[in-house]
N, C-alpha and C. Protein backbone atom coordinates (compact mmCIF):
# COMPACT_ATOMS: atom_id res chain seq x y z
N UNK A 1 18.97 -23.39 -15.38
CA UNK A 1 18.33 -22.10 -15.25
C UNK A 1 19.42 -21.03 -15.13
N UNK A 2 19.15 -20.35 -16.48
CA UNK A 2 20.66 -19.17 -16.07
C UNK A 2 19.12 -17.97 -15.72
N UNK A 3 19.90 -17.20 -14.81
CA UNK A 3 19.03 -15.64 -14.16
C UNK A 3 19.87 -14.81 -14.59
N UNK A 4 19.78 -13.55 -15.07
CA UNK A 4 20.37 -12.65 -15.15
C UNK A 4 19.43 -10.83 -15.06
N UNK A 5 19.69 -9.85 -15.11
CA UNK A 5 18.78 -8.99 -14.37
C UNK A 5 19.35 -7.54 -14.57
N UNK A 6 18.58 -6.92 -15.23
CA UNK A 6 18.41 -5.10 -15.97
C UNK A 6 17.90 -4.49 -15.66
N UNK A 7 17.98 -3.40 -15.53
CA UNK A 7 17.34 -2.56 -15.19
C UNK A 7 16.04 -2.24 -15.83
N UNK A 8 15.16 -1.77 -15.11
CA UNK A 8 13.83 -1.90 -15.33
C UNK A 8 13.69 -0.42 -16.22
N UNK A 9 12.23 0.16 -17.29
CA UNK A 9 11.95 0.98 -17.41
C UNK A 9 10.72 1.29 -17.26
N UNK A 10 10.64 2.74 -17.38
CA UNK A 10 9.19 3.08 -17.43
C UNK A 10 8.02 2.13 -18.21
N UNK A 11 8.07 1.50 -19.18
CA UNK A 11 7.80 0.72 -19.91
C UNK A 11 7.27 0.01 -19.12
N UNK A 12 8.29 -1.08 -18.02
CA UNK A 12 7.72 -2.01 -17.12
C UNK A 12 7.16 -1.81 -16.02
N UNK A 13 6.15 -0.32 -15.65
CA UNK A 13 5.54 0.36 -14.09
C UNK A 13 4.43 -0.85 -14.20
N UNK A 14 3.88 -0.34 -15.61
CA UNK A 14 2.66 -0.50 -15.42
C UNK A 14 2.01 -2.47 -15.22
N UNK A 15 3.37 -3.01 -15.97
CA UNK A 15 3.30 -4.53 -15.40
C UNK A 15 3.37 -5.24 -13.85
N UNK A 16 4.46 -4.12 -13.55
CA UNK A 16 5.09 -4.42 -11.66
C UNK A 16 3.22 -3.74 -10.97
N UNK A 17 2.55 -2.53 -11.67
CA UNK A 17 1.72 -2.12 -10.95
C UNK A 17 0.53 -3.00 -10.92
N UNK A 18 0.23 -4.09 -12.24
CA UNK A 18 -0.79 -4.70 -11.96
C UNK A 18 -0.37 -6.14 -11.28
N UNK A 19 1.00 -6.24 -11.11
CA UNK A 19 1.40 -7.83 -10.23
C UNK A 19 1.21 -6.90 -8.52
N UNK A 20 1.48 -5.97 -8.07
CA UNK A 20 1.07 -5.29 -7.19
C UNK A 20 -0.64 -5.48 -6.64
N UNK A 21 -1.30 -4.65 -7.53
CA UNK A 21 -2.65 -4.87 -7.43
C UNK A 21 -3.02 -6.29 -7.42
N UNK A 22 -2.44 -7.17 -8.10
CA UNK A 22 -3.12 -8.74 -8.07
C UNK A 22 -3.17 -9.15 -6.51
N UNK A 23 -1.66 -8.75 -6.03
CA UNK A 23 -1.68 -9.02 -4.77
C UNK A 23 -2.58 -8.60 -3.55
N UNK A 24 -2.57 -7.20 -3.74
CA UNK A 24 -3.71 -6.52 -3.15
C UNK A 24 -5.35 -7.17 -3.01
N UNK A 25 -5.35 -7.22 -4.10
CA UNK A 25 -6.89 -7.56 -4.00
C UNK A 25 -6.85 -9.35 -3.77
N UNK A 26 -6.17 -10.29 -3.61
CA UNK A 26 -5.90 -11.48 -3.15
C UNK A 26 -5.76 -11.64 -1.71
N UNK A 27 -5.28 -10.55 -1.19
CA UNK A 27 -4.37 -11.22 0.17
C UNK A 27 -4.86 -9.74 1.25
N UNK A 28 -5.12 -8.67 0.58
CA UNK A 28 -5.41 -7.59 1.48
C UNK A 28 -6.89 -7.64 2.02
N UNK A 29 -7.34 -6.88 3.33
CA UNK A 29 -8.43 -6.77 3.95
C UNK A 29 -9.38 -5.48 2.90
N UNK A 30 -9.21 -5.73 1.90
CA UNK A 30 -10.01 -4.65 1.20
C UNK A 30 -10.92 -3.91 1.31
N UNK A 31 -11.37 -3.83 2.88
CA UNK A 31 -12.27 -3.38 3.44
C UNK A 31 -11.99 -2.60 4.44
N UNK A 32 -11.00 -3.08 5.16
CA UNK A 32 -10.02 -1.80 6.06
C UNK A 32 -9.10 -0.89 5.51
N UNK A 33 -8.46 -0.30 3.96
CA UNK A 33 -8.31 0.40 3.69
C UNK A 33 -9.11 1.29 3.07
N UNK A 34 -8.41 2.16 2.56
CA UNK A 34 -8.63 3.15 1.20
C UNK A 34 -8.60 2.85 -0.05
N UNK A 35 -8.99 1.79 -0.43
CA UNK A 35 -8.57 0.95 -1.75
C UNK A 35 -8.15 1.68 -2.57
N UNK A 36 -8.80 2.88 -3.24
CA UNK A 36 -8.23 3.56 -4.10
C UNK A 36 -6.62 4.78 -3.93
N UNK A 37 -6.53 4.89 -2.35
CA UNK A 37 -5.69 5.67 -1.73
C UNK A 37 -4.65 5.18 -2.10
N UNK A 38 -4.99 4.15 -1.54
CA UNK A 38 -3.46 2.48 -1.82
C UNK A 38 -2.77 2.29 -3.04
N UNK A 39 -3.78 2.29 -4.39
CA UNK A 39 -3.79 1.96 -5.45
C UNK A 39 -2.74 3.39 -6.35
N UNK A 40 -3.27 4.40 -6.05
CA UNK A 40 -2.42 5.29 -6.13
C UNK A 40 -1.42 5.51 -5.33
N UNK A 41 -1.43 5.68 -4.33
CA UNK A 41 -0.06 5.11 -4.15
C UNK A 41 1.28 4.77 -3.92
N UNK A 42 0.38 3.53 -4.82
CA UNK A 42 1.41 2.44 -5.12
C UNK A 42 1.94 2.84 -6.33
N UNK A 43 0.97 3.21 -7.40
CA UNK A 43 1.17 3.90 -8.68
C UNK A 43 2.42 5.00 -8.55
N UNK A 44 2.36 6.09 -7.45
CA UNK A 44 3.12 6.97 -8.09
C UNK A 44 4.60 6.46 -7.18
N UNK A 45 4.41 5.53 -6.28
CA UNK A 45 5.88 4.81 -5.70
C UNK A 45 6.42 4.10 -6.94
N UNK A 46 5.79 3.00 -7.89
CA UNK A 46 6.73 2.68 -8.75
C UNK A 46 6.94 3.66 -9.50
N UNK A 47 6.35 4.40 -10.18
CA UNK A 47 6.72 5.61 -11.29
C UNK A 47 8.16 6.73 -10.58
N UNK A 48 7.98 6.48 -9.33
CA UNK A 48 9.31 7.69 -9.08
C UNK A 48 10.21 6.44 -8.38
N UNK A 49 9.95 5.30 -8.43
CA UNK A 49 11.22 4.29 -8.36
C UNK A 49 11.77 3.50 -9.48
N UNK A 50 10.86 3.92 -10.49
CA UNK A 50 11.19 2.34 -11.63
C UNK A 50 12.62 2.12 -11.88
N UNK A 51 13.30 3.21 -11.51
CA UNK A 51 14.99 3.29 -11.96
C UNK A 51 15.80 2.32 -10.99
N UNK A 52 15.13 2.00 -9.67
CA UNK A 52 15.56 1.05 -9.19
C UNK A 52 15.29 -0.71 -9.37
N UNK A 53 14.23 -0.83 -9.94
CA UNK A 53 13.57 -2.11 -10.01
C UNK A 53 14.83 -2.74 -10.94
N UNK A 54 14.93 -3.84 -11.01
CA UNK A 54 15.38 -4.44 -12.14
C UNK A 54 14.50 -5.35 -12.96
N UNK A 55 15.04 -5.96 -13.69
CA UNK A 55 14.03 -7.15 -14.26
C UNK A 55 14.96 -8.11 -14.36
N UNK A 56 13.56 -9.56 -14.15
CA UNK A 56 14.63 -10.76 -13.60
C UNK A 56 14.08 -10.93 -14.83
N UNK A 57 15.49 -12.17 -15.66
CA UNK A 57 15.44 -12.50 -16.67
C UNK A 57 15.93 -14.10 -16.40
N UNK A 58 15.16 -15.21 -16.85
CA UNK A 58 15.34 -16.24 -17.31
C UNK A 58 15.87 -16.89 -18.62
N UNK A 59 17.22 -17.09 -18.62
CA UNK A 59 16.84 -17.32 -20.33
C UNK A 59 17.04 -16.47 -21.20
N UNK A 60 17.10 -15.25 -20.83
CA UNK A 60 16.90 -13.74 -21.35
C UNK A 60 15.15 -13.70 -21.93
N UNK A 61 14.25 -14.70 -21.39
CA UNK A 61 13.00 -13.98 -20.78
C UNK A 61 12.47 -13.42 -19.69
N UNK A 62 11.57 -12.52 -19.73
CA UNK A 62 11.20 -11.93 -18.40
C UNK A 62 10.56 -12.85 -17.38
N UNK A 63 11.25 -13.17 -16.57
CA UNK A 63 10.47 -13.96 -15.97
C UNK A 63 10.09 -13.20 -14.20
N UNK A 64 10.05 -11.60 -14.21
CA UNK A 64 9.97 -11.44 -12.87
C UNK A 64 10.74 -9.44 -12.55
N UNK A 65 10.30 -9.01 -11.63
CA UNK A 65 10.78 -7.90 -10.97
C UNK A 65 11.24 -8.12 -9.40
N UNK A 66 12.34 -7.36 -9.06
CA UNK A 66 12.37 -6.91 -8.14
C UNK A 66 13.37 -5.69 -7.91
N UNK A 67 12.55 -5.24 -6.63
CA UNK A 67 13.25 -4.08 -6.07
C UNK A 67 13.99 -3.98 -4.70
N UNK A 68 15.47 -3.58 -4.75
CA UNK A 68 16.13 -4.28 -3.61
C UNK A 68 16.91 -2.78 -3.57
N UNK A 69 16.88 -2.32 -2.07
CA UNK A 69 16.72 -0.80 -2.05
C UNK A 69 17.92 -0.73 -0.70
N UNK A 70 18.65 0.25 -0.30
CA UNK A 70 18.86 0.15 0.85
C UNK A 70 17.36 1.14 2.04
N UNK A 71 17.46 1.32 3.13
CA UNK A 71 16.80 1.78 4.06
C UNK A 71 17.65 1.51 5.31
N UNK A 72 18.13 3.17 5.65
CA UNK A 72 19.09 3.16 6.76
C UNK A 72 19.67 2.13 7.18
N UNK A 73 19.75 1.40 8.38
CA UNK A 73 20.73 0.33 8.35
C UNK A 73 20.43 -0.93 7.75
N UNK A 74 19.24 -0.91 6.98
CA UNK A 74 19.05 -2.52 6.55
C UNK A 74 18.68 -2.43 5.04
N UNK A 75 18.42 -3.08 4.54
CA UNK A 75 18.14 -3.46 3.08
C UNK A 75 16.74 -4.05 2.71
N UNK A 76 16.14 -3.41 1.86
CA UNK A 76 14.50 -4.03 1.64
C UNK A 76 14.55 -4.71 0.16
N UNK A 77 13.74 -5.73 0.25
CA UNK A 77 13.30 -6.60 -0.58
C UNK A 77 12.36 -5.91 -0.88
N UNK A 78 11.81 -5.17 -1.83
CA UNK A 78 10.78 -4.38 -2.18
C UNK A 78 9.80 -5.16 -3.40
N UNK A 79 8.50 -5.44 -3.39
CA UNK A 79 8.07 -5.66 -5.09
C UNK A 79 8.84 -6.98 -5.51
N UNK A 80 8.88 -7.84 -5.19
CA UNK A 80 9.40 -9.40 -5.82
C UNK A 80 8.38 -9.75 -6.45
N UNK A 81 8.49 -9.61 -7.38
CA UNK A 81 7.31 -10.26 -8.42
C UNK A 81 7.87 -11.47 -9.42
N UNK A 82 7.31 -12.83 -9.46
CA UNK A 82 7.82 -13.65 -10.58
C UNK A 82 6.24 -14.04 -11.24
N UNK A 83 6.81 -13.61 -12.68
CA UNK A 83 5.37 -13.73 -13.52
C UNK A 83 5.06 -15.31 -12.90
N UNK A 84 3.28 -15.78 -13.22
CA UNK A 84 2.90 -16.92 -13.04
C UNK A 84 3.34 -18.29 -13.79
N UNK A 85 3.64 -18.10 -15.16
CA UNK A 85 4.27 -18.86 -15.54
C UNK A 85 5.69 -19.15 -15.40
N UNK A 86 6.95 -18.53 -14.71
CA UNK A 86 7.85 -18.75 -13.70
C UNK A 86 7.93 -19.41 -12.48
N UNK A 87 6.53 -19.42 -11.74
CA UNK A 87 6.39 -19.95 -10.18
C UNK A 87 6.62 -20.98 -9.81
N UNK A 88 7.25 -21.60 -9.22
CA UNK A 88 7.56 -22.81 -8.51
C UNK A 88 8.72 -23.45 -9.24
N UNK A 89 9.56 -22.83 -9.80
CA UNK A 89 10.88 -23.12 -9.99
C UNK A 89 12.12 -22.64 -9.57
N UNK A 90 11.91 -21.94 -8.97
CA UNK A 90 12.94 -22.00 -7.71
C UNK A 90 13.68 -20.46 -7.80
N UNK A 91 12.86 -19.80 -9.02
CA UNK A 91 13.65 -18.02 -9.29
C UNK A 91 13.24 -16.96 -7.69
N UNK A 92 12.06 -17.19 -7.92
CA UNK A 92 11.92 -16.17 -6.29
C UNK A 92 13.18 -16.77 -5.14
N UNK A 93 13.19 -17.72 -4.74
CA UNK A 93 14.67 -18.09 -4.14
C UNK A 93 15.88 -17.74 -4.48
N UNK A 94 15.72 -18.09 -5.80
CA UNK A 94 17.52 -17.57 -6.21
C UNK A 94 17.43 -15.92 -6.31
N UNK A 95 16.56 -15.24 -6.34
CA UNK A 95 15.93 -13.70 -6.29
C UNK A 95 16.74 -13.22 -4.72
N UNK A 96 15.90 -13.60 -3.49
CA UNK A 96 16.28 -13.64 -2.52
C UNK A 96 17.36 -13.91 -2.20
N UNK A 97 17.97 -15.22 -2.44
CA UNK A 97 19.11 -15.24 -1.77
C UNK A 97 20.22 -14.79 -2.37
N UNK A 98 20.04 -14.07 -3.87
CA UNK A 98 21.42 -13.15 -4.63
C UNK A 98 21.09 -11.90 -3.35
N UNK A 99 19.61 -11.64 -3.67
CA UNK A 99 19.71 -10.20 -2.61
C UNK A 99 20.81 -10.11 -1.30
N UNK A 100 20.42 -10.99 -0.50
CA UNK A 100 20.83 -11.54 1.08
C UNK A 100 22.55 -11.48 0.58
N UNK A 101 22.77 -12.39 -0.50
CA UNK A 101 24.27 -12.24 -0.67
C UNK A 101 25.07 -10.88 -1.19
N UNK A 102 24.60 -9.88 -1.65
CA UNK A 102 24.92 -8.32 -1.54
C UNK A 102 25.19 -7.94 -0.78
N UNK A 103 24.75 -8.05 0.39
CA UNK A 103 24.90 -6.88 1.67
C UNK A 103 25.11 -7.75 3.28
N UNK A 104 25.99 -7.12 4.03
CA UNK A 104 26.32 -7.63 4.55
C UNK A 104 24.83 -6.83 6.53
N UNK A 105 24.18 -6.41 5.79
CA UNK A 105 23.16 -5.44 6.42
C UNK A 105 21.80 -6.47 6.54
N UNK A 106 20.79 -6.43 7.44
CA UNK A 106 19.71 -7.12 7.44
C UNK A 106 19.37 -6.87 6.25
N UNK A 107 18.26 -7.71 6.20
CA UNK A 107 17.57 -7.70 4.99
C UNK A 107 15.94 -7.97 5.72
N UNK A 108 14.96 -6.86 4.89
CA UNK A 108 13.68 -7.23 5.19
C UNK A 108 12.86 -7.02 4.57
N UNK A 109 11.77 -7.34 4.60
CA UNK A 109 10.36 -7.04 3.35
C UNK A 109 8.92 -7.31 4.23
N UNK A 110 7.90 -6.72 3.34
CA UNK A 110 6.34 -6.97 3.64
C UNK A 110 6.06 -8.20 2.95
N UNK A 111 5.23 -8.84 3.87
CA UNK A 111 4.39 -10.19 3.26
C UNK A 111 3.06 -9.66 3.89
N UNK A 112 2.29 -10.35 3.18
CA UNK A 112 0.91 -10.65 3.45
C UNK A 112 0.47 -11.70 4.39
N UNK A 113 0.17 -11.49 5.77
CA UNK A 113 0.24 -12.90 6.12
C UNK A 113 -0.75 -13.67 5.71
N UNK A 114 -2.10 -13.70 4.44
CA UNK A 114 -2.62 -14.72 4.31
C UNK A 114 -1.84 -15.04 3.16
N UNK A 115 -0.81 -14.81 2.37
CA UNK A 115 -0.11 -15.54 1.21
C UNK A 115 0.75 -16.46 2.12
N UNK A 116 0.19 -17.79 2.49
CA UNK A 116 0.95 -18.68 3.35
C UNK A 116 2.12 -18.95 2.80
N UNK A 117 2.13 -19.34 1.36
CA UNK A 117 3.59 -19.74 0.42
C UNK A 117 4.41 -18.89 0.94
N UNK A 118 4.24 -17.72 0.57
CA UNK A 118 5.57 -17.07 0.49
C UNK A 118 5.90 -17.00 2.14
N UNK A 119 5.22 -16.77 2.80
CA UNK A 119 5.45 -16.60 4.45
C UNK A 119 6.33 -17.98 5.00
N UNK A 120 5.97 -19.12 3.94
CA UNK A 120 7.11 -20.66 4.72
C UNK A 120 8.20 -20.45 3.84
N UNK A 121 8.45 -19.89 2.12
CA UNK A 121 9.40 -19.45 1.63
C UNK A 121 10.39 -18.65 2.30
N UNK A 122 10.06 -17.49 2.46
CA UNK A 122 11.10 -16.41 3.25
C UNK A 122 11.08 -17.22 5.05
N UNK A 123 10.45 -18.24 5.55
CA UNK A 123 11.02 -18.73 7.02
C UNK A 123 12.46 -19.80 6.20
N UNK A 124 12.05 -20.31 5.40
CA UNK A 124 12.91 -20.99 4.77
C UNK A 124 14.50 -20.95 4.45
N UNK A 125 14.30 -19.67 4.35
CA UNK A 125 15.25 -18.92 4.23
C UNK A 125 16.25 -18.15 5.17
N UNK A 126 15.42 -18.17 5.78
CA UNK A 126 16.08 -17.65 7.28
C UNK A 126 15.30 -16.51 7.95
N UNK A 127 14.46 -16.15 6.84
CA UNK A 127 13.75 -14.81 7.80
C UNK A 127 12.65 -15.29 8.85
N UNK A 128 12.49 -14.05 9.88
CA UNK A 128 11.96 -14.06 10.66
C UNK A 128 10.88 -13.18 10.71
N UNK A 129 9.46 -13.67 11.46
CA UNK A 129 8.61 -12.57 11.54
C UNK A 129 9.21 -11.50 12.65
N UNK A 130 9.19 -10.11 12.68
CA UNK A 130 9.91 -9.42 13.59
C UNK A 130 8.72 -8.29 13.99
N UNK A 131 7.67 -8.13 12.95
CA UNK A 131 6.33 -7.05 13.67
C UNK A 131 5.10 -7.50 12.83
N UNK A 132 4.36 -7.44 13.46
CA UNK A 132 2.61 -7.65 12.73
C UNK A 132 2.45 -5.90 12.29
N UNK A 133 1.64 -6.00 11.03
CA UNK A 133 1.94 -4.32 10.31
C UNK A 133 -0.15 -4.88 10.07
N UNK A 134 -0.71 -4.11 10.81
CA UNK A 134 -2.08 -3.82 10.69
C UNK A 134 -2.31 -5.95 11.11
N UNK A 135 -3.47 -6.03 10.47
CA UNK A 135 -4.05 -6.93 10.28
C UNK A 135 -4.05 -7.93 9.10
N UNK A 136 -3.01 -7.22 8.22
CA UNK A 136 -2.61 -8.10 7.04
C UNK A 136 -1.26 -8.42 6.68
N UNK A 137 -0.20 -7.81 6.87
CA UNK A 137 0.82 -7.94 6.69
C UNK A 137 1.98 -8.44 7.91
N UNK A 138 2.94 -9.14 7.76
CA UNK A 138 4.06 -9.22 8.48
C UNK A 138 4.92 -8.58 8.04
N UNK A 139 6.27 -7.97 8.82
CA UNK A 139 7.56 -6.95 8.45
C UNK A 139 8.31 -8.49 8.99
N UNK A 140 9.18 -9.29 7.87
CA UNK A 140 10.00 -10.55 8.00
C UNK A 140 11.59 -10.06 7.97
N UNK A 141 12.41 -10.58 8.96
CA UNK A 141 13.82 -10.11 8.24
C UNK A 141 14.35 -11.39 8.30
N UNK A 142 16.08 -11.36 7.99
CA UNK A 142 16.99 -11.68 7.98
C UNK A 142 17.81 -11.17 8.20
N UNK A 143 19.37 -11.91 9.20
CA UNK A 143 20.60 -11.40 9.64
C UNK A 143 20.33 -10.02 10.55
């Protein structure tokens, strides 16, 4: 498995926005927000970030986004997305742990806490739950 990883364009919002929404409507309390509040957004956060996203490439296929940002003293894992036909081969890991190996600064991100996978993935890794964010999400770090 070679990974390698470009910068994202406008081109790719609208893919990162519906792996976004998939998540949403899977794992969120869709009933305690603003669904549509959310949905936008989320919309106009990737459109005035896409310059940061990259795209993960397998192969030199797409196999995935992410967005890895600083935030004052720590570093966010933002938007990790690996298309479905990518999953369970081990790219969201090697995703993460290139991130973690960049910076010598925590590292942290939002999970969903009913997406159990990814919640034993990132413990796996070393992160930690560090705050409950509403009723759906955990704030996980590392270092």
């Amino acid at each position: 498995m070679r990974l390698t990883y470009e910068q994202a364009t406008a081109a790719d919002a609208e893919s990162i926005f519906a792996m976004c929404k998939a998540l949403i409507d899977q794992y969120e309390d869709v009933d305690s927000i603003d669904y549509d509040k959310v949905l936008q957004w989320v919309r106009r956060k990737i459109g005035a970030q896409i310059g940061e996203y990259q795209r993960v490439l397998m192969d030199d296929a797409l196999a995935g986004y992410v967005h890895f940002h600083p935030d004052g003293d720590r570093m966010e894992i933002d938007d990790l997305y690996i298309l479905p036909e990518y999953r369970g081969q081990g790219i969201g890991t090697a995703v993460v742990e290139k991130c973690c190996a960049e910076t010598e600064k925590p590292v942290y991100l939002y999970v969903f806490r009913r997406n159990e996978g990814a919640v034993r993935l990132y413990q796996r890794l070393g992160f930690e739950i560090v705050q409950e964010v509403g009723s759906s999400r955990y704030i996980m770090q590392r270092g």
